[in-house]
N, C-alpha and C. Protein backbone atom coordinates (compact mmCIF):
# COMPACT_ATOMS: atom_id res chain seq x y z
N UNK A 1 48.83 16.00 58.60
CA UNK A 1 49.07 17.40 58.40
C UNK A 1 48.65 18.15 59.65
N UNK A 2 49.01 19.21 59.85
CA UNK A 2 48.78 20.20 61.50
C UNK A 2 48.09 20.79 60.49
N UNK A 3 46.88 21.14 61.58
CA UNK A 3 46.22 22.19 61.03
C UNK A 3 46.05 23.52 62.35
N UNK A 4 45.43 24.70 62.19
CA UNK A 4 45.15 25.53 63.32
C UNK A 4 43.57 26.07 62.89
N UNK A 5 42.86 26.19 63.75
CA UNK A 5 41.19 26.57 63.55
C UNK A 5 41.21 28.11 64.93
N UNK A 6 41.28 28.99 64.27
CA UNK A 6 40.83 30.09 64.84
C UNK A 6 39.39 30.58 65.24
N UNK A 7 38.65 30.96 66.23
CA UNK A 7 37.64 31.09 66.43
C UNK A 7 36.99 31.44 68.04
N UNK A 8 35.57 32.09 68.03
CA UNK A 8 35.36 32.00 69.26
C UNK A 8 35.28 30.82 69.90
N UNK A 9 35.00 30.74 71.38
CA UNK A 9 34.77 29.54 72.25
C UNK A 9 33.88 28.48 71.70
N UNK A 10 32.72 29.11 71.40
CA UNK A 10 31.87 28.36 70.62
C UNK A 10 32.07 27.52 69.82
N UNK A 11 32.99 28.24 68.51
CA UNK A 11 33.20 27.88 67.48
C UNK A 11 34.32 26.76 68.11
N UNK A 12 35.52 27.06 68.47
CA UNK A 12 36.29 25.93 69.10
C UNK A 12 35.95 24.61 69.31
N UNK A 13 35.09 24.95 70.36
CA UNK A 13 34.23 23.58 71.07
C UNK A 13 33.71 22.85 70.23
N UNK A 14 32.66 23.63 69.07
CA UNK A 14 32.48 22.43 68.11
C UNK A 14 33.24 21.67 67.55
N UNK A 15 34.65 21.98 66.64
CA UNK A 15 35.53 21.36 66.13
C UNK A 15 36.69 20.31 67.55
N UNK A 16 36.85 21.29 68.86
CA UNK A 16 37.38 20.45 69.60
C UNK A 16 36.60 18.90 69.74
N UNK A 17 35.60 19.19 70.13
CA UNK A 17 34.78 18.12 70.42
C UNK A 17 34.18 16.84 69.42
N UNK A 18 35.46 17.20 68.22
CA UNK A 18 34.98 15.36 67.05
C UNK A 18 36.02 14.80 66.56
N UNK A 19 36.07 13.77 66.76
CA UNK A 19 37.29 12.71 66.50
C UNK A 19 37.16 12.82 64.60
N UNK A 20 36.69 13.09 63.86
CA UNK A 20 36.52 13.15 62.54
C UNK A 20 35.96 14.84 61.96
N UNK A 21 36.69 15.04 61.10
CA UNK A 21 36.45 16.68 60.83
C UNK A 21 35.96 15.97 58.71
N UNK A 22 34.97 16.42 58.43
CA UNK A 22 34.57 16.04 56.88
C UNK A 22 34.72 17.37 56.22
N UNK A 23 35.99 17.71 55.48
CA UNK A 23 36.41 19.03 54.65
C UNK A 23 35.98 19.17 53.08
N UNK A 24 35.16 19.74 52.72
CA UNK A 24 34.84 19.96 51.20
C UNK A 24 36.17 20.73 50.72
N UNK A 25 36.03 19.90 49.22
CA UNK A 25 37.29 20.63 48.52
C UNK A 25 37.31 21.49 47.36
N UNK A 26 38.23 22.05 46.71
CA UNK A 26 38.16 22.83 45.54
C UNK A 26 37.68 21.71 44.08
N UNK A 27 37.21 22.11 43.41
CA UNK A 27 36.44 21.42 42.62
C UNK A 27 37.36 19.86 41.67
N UNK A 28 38.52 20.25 41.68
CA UNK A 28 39.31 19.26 41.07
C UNK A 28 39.35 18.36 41.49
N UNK A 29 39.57 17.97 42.81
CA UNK A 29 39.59 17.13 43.74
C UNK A 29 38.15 16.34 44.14
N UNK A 30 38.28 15.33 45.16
CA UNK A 30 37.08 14.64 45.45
C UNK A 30 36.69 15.80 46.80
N UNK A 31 34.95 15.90 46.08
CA UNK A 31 34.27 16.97 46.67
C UNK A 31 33.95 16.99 48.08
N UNK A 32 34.38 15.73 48.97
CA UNK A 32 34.31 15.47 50.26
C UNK A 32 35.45 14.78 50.93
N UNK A 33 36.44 15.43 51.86
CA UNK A 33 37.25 14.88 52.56
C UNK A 33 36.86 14.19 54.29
N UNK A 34 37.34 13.54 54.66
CA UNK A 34 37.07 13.29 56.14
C UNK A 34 38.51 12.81 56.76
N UNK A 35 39.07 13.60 57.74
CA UNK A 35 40.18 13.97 58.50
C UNK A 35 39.52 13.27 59.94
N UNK A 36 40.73 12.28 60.18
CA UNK A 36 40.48 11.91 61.95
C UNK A 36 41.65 13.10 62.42
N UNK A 37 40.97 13.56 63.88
CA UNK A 37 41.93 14.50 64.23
C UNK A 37 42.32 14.20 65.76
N UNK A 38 43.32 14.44 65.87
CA UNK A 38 44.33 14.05 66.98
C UNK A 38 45.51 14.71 67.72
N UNK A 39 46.15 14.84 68.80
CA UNK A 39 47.09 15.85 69.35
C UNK A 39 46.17 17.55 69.38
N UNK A 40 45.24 17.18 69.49
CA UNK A 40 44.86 18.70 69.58
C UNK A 40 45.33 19.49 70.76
N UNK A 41 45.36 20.66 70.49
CA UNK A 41 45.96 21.90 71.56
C UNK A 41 45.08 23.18 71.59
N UNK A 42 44.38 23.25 72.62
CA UNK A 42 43.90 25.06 72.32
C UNK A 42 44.39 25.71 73.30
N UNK A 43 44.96 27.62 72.98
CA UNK A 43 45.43 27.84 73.18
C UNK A 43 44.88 29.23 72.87
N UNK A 44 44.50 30.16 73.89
CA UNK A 44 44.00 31.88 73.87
C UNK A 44 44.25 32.52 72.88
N UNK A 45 44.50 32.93 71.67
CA UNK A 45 45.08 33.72 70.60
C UNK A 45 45.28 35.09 71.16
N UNK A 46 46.33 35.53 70.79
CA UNK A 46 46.67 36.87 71.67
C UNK A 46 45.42 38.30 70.90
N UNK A 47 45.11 38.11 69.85
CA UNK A 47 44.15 39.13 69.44
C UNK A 47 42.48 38.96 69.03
N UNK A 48 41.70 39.82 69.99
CA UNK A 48 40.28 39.89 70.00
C UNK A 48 39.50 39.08 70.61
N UNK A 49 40.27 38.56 71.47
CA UNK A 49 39.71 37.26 72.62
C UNK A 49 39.54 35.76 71.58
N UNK A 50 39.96 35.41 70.45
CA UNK A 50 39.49 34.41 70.10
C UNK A 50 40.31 33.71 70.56
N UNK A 51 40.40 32.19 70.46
CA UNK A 51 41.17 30.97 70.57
C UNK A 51 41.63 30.11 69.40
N UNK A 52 42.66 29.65 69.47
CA UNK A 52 42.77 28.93 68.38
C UNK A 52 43.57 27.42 68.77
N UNK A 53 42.93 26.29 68.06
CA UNK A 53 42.96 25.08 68.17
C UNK A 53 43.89 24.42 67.17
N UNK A 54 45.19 23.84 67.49
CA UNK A 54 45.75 23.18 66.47
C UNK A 54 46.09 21.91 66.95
N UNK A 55 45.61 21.11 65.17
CA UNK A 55 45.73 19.12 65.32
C UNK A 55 46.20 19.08 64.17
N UNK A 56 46.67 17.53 64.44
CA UNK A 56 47.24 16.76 63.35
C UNK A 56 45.97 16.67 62.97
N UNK A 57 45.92 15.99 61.96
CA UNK A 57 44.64 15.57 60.64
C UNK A 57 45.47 14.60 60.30
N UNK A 58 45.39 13.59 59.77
CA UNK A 58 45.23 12.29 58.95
C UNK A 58 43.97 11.97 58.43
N UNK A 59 44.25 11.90 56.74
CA UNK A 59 43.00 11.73 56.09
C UNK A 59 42.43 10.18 56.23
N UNK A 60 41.14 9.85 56.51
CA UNK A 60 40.83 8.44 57.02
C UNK A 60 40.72 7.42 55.86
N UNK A 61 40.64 6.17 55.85
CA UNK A 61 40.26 5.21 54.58
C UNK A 61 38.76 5.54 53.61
N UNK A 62 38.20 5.39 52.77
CA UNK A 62 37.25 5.83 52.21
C UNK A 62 36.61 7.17 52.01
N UNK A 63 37.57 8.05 51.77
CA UNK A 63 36.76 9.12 51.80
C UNK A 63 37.10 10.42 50.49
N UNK A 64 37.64 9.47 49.45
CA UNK A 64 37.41 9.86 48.26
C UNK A 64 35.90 9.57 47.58
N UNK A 65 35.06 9.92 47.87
CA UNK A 65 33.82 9.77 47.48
C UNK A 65 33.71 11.11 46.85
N UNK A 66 33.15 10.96 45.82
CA UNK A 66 32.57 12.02 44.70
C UNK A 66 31.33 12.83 45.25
C-alpha cells in the first residue's frame, strides 16, 4: 500500500530513517501492525514549510500478534 506521512523535518527523519514502521490499529483488528517500508520519496509540501514522505508499506510475516 503507498502511504504519505506529513510533517516537520524532524518528524520526517524519524519515519524516513526505519526500514520497519509498527502501526496500532482500530480495535477489531490485531492491535499491532508492522509495515517494511520501501520506495520512499520526500518531497517539500507546498503549505507551512512541512514535508511530506511517501512509501510503499508491505505488511511483514508475523505481525498479527494480539
Amino acid at each position: 500500500m503507498k502511504v504519505c506521512f506529513h510533517g516537520t523535518a524532524e518528524e520526517i527523519e524519524l519515519v524516513a530513517g526505519r526500514s520497519v514502521l509498527v502501526m496500532l490499529t482500530v480495535r477489531d483488528l490485531p492491535r499491532v501492525r508492522a509495515f517494511e517500508v520501501f520506495h520512499t520519496h520526500i518531497s517539500r509540501h507546498p503549505y507551512q514549510g512541512l514535508y511530506r514522505l511517501c512509501a510503499d508499506l508491505t505488511e511483514t510475516e508475523g505481525s498479527d500478534h494480539a
